[in-house]
Protein backbone atom coordinates (compact mmCIF):
# COMPACT_ATOMS: atom_id res chain seq x y z
CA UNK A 1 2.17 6.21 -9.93
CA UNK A 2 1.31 8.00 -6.54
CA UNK A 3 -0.80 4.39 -5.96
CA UNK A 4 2.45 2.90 -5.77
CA UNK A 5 4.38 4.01 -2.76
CA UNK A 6 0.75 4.61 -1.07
CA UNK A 7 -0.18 0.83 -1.23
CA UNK A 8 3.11 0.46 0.15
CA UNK A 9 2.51 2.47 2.95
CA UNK A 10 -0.04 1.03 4.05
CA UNK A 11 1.02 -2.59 3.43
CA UNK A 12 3.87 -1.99 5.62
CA UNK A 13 1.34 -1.06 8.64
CA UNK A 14 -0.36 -3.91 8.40
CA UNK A 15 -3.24 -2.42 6.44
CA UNK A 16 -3.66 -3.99 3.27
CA UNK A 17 -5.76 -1.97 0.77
CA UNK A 18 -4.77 -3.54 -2.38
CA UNK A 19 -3.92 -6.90 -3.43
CA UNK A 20 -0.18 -6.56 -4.66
């Protein structure tokens, strides 16, 4: 569940780790 906000994170700086 810790994936979650993580992968949000980083989404939201323009860094996109995971396919959501």
């Amino acid at each position: 569940m810790s994936l979650v906000p993580i992968v949000v994170e980083q989404t939201n700086r323009g860094e996109r780790a995971y396919d959501i």
